[in-house]
PDB file of N, CA and C in Angstrom:
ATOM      1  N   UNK A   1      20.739 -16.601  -9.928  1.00  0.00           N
ATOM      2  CA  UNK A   1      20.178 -16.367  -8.609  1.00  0.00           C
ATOM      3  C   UNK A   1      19.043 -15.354  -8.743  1.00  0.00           C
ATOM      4  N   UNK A   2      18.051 -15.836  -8.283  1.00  0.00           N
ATOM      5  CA  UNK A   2      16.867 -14.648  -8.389  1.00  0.00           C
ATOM      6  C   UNK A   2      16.801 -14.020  -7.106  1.00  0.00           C
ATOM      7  N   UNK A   3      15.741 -13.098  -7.515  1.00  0.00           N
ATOM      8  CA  UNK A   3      15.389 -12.051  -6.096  1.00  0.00           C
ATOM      9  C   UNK A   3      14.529 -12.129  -5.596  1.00  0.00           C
ATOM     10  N   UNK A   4      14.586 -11.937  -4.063  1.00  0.00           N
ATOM     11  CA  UNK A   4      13.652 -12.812  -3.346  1.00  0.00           C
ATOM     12  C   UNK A   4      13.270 -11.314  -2.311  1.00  0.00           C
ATOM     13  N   UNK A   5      12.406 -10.777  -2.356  1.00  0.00           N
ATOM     14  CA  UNK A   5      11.938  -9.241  -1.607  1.00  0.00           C
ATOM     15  C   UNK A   5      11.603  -9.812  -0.336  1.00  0.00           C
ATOM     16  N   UNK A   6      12.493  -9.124   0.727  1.00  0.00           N
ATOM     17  CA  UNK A   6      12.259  -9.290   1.889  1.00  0.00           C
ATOM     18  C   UNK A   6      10.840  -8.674   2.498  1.00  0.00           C
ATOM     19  N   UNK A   7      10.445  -8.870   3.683  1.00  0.00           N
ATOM     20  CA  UNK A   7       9.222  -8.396   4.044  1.00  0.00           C
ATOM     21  C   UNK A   7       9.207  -7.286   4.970  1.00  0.00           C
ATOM     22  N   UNK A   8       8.631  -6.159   4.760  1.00  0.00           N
ATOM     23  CA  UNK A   8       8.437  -4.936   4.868  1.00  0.00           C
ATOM     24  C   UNK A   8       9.703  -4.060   4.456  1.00  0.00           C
ATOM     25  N   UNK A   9      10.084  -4.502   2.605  1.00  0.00           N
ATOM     26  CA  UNK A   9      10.814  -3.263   1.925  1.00  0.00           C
ATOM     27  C   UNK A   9      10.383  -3.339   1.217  1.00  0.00           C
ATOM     28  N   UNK A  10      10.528  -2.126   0.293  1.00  0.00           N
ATOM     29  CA  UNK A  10      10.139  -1.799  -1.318  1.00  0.00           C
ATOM     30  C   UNK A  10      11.521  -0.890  -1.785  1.00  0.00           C
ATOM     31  N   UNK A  11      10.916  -0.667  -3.088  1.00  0.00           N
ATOM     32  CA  UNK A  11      11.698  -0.017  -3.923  1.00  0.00           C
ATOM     33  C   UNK A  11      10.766   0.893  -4.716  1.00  0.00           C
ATOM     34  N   UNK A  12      11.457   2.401  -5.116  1.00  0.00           N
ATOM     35  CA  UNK A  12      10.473   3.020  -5.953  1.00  0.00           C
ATOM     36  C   UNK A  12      11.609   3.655  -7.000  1.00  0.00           C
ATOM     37  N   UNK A  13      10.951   4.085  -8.035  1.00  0.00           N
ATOM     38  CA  UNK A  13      11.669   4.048  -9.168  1.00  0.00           C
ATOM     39  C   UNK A  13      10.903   5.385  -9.915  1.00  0.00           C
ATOM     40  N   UNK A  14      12.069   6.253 -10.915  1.00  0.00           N
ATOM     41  CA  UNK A  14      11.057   7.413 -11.429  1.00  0.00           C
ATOM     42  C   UNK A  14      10.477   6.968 -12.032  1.00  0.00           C
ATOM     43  N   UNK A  15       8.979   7.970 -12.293  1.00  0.00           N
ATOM     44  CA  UNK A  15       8.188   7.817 -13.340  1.00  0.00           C
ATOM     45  C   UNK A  15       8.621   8.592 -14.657  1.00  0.00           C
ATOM     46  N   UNK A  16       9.073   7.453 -15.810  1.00  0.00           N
ATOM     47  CA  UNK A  16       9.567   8.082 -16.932  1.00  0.00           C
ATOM     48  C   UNK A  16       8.052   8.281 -18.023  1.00  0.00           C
ATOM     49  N   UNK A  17       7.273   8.130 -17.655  1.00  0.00           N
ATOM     50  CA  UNK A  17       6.002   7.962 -18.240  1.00  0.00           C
ATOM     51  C   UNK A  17       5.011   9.356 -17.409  1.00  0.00           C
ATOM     52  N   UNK A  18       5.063  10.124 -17.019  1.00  0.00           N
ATOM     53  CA  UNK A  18       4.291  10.941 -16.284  1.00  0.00           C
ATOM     54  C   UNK A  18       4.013  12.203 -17.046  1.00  0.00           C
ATOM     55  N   UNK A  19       3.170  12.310 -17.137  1.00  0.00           N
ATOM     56  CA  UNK A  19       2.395  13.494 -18.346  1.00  0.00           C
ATOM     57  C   UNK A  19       1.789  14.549 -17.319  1.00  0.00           C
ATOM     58  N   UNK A  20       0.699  13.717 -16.471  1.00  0.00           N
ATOM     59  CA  UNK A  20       0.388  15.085 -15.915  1.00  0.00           C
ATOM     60  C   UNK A  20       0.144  15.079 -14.571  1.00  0.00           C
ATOM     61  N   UNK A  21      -0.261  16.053 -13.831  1.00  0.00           N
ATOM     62  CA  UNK A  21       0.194  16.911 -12.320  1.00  0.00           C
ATOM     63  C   UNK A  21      -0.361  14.816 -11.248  1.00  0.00           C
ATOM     64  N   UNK A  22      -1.401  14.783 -12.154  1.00  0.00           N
ATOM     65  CA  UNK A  22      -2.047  13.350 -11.739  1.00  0.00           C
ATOM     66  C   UNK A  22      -1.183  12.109 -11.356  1.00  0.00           C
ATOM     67  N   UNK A  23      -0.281  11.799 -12.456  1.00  0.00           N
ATOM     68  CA  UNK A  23       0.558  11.032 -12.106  1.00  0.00           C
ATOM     69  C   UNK A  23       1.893  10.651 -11.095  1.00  0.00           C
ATOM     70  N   UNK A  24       1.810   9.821 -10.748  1.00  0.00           N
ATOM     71  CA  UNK A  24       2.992   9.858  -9.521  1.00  0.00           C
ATOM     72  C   UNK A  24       4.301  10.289 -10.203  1.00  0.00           C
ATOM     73  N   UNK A  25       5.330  10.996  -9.503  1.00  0.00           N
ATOM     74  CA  UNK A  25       6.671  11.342  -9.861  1.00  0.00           C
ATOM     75  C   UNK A  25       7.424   9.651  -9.862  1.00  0.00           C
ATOM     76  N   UNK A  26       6.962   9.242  -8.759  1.00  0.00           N
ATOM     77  CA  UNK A  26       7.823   7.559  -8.796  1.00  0.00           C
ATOM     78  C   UNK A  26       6.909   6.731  -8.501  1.00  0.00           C
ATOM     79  N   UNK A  27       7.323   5.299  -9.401  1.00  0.00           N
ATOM     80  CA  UNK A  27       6.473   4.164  -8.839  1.00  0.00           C
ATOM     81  C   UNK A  27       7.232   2.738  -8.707  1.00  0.00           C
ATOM     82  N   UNK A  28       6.668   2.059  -7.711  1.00  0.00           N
ATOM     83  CA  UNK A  28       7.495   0.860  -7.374  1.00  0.00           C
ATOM     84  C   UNK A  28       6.323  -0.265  -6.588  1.00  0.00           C
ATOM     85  N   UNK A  29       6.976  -1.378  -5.534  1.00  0.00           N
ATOM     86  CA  UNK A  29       6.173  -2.214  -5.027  1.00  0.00           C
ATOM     87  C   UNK A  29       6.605  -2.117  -3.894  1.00  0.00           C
ATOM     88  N   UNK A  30       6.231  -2.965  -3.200  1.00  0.00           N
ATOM     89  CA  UNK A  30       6.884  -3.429  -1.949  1.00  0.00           C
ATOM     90  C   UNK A  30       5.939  -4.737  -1.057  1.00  0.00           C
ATOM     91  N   UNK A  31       6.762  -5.051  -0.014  1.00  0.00           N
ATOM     92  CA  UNK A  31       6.308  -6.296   0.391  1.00  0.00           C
ATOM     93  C   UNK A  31       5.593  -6.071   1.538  1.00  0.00           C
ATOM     94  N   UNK A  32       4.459  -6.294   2.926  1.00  0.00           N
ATOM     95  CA  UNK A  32       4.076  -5.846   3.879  1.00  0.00           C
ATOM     96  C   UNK A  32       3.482  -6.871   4.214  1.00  0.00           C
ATOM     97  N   UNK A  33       4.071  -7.268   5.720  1.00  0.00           N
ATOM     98  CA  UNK A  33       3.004  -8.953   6.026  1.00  0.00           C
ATOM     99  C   UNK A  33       2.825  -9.637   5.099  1.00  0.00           C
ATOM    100  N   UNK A  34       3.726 -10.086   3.966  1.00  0.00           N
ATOM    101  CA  UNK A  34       3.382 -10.695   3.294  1.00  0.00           C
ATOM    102  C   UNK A  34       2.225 -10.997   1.880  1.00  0.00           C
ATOM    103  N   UNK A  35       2.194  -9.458   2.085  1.00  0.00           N
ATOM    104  CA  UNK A  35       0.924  -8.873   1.034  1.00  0.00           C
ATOM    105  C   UNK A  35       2.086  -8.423  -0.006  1.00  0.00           C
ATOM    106  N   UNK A  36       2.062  -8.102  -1.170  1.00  0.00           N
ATOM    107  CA  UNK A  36       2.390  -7.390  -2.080  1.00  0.00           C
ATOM    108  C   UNK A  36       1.692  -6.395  -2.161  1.00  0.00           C
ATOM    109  N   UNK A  37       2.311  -4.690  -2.782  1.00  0.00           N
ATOM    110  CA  UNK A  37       2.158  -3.604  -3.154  1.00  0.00           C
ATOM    111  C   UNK A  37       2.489  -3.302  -3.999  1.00  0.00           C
ATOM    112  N   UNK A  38       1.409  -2.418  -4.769  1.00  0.00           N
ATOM    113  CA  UNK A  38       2.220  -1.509  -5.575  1.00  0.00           C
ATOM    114  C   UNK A  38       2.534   0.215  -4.930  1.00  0.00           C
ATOM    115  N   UNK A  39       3.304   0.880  -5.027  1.00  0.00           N
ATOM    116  CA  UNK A  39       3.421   1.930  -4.438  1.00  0.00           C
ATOM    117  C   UNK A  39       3.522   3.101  -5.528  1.00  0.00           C
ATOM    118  N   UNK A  40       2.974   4.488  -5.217  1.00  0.00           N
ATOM    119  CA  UNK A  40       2.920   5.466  -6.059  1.00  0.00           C
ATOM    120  C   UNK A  40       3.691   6.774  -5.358  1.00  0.00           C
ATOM    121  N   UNK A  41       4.045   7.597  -5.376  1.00  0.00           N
ATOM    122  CA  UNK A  41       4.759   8.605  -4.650  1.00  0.00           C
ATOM    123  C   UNK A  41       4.401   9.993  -5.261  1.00  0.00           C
ATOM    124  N   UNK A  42       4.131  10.914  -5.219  1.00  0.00           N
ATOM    125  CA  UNK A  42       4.234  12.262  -5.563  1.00  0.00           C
ATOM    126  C   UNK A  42       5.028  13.181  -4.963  1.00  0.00           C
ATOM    127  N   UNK A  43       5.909  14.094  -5.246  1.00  0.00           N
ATOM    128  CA  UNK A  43       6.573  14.970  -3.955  1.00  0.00           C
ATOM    129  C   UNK A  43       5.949  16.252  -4.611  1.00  0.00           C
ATOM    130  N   UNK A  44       5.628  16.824  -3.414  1.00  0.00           N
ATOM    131  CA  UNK A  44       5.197  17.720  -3.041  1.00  0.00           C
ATOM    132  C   UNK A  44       5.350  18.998  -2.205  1.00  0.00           C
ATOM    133  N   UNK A  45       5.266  20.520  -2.081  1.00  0.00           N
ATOM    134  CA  UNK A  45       5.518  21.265  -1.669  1.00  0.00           C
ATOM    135  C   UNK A  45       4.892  21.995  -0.601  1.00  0.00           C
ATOM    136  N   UNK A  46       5.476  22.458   0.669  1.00  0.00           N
ATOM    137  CA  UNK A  46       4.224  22.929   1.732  1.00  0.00           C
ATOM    138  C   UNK A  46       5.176  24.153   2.136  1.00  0.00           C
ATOM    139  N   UNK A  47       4.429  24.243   3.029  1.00  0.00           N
ATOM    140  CA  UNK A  47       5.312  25.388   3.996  1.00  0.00           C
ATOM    141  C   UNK A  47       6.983  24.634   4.810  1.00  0.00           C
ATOM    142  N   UNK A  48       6.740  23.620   5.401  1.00  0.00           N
ATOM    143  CA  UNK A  48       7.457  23.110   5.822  1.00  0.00           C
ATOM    144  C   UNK A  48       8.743  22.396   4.688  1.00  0.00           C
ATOM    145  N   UNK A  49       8.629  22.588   3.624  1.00  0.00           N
ATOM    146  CA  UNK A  49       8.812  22.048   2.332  1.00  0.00           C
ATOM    147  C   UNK A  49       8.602  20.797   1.732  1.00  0.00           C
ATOM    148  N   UNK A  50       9.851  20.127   0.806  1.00  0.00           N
ATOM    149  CA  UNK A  50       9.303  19.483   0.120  1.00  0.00           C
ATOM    150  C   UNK A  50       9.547  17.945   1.064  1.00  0.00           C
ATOM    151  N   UNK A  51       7.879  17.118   0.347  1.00  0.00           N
ATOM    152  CA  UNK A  51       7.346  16.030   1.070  1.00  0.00           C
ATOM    153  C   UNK A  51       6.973  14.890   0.183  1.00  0.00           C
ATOM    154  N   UNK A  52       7.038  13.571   0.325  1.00  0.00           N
ATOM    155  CA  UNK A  52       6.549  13.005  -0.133  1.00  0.00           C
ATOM    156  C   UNK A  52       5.267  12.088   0.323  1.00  0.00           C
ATOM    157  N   UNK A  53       4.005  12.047  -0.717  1.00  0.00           N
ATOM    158  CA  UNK A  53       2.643  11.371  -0.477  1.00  0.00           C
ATOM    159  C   UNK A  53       2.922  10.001  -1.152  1.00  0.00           C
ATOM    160  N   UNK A  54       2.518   9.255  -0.466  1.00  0.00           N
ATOM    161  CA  UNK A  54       2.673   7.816  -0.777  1.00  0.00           C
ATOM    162  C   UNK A  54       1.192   7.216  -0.931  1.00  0.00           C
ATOM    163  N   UNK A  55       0.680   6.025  -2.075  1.00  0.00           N
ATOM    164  CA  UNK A  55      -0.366   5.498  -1.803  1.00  0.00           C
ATOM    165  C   UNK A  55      -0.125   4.061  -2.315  1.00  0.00           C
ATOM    166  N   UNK A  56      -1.120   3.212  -1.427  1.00  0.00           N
ATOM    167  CA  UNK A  56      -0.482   1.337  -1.981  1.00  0.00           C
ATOM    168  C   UNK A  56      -1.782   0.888  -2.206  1.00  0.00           C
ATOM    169  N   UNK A  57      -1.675   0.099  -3.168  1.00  0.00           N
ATOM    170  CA  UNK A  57      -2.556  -0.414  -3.826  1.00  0.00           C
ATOM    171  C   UNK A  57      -2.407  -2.102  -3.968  1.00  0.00           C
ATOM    172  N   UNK A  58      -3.128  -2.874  -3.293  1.00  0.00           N
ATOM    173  CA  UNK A  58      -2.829  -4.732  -3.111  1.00  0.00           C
ATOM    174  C   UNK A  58      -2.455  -4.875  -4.663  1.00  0.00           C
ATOM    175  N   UNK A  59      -1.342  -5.823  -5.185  1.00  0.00           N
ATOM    176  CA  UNK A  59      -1.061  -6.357  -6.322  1.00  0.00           C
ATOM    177  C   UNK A  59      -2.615  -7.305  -6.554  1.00  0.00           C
ATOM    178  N   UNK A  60      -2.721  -7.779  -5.343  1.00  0.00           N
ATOM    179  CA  UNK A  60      -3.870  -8.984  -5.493  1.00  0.00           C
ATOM    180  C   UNK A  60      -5.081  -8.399  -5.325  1.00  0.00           C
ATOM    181  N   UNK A  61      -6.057  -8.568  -6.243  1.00  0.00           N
ATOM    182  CA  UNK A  61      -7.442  -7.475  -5.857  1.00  0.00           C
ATOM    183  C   UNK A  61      -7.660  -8.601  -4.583  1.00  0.00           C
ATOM    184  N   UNK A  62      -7.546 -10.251  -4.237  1.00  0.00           N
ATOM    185  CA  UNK A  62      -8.558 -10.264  -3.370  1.00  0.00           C
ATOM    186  C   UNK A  62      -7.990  -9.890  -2.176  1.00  0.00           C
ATOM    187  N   UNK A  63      -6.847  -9.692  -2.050  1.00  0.00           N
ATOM    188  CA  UNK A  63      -6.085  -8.779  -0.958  1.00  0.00           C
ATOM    189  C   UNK A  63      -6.721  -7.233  -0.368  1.00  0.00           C
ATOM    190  N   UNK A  64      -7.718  -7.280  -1.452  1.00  0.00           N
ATOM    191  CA  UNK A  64      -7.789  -5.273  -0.798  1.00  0.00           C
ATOM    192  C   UNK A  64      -9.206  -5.960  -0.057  1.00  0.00           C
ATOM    193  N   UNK A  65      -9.706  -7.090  -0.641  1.00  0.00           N
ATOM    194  CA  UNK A  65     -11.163  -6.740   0.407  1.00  0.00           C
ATOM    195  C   UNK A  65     -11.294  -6.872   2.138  1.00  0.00           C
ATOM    196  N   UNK A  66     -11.841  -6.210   2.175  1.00  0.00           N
ATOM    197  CA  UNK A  66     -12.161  -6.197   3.485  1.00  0.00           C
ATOM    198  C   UNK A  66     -12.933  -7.283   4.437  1.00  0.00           C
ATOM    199  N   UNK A  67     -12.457  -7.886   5.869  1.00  0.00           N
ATOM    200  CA  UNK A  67     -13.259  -8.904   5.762  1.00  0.00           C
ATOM    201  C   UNK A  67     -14.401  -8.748   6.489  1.00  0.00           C
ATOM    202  N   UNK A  68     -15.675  -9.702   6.334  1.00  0.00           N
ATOM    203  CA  UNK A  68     -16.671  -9.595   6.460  1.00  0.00           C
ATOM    204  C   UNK A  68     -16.713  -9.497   7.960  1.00  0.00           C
ATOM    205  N   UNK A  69     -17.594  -8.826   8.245  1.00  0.00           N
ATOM    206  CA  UNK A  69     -17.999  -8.499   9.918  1.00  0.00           C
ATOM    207  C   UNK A  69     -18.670  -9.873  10.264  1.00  0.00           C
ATOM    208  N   UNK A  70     -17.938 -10.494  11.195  1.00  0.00           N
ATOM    209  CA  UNK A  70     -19.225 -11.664  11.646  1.00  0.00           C
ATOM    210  C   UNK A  70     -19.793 -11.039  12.756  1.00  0.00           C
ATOM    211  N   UNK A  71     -21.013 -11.823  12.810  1.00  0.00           N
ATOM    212  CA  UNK A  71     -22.313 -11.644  13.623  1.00  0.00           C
ATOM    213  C   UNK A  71     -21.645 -11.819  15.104  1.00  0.00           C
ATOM    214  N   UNK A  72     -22.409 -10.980  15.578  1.00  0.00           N
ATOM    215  CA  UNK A  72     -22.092 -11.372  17.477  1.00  0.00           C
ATOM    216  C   UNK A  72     -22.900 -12.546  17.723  1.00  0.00           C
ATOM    217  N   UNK A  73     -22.644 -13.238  19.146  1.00  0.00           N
ATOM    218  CA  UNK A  73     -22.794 -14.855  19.324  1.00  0.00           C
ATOM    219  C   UNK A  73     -23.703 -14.192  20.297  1.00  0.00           C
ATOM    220  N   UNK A  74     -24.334 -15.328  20.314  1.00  0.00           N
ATOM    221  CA  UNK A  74     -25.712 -15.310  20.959  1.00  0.00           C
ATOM    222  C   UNK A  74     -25.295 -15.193  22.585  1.00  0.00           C
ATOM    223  N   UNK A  75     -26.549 -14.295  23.604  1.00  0.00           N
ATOM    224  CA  UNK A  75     -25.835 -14.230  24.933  1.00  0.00           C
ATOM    225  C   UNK A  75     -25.370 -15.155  25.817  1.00  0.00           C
ATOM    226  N   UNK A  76     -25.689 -16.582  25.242  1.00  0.00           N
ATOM    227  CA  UNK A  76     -25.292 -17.666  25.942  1.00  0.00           C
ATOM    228  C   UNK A  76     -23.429 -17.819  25.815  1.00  0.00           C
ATOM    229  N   UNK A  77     -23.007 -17.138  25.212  1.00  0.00           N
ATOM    230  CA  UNK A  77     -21.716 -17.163  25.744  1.00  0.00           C
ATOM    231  C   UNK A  77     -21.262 -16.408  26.431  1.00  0.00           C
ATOM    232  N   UNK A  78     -21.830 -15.155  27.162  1.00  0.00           N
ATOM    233  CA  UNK A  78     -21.187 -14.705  28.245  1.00  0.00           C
ATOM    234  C   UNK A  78     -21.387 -15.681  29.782  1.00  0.00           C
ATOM    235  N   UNK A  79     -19.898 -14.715  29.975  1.00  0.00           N
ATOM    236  CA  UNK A  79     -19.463 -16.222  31.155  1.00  0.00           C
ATOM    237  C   UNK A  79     -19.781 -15.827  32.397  1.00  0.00           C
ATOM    238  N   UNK A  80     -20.990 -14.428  32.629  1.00  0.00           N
ATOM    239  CA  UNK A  80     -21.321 -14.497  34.014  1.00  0.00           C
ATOM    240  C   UNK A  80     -22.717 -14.635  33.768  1.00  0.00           C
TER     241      UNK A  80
END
């Protein structure tokens, strides 16, 4: 039986590979609308204490682009 990632969970996992302040403490994926992620985590310290920063990155590069602005329609479609 395989595994089938529901949509909008992930999982994160330590980083056994992390050398320096740069690298995330944990990394994992997760699923969102149907996009894939990868996810990075750092925890971190404030006044309020300790926090975690999260950042996601599309598995799919053509997932991260942004889409193109279309042109506005000419004034013949306004309806007064």
């Amino acid at each position: 039986m395989s595994y089938e990632q529901k949509d909008l969970t992930g999982a994160l996992f330590k980083n056994d590979k992390r050398e320096t302040d740069k690298h995330p403490h944990a990394t994992g994926s997760c699923l969102i609308n149907g996009v894939e992620f990868w996810v990075a985590a750092w925890t971190k310290e404030g006044k309020s204490g300790k926090w975690q920063s999260l950042s996601f990155t599309p598995k799919d590069k053509k997932a991260a682009r942004k889409p193109e602005r279309q042109p506005a329609k000419a004034s013949e479609d306004i309806p007064f």
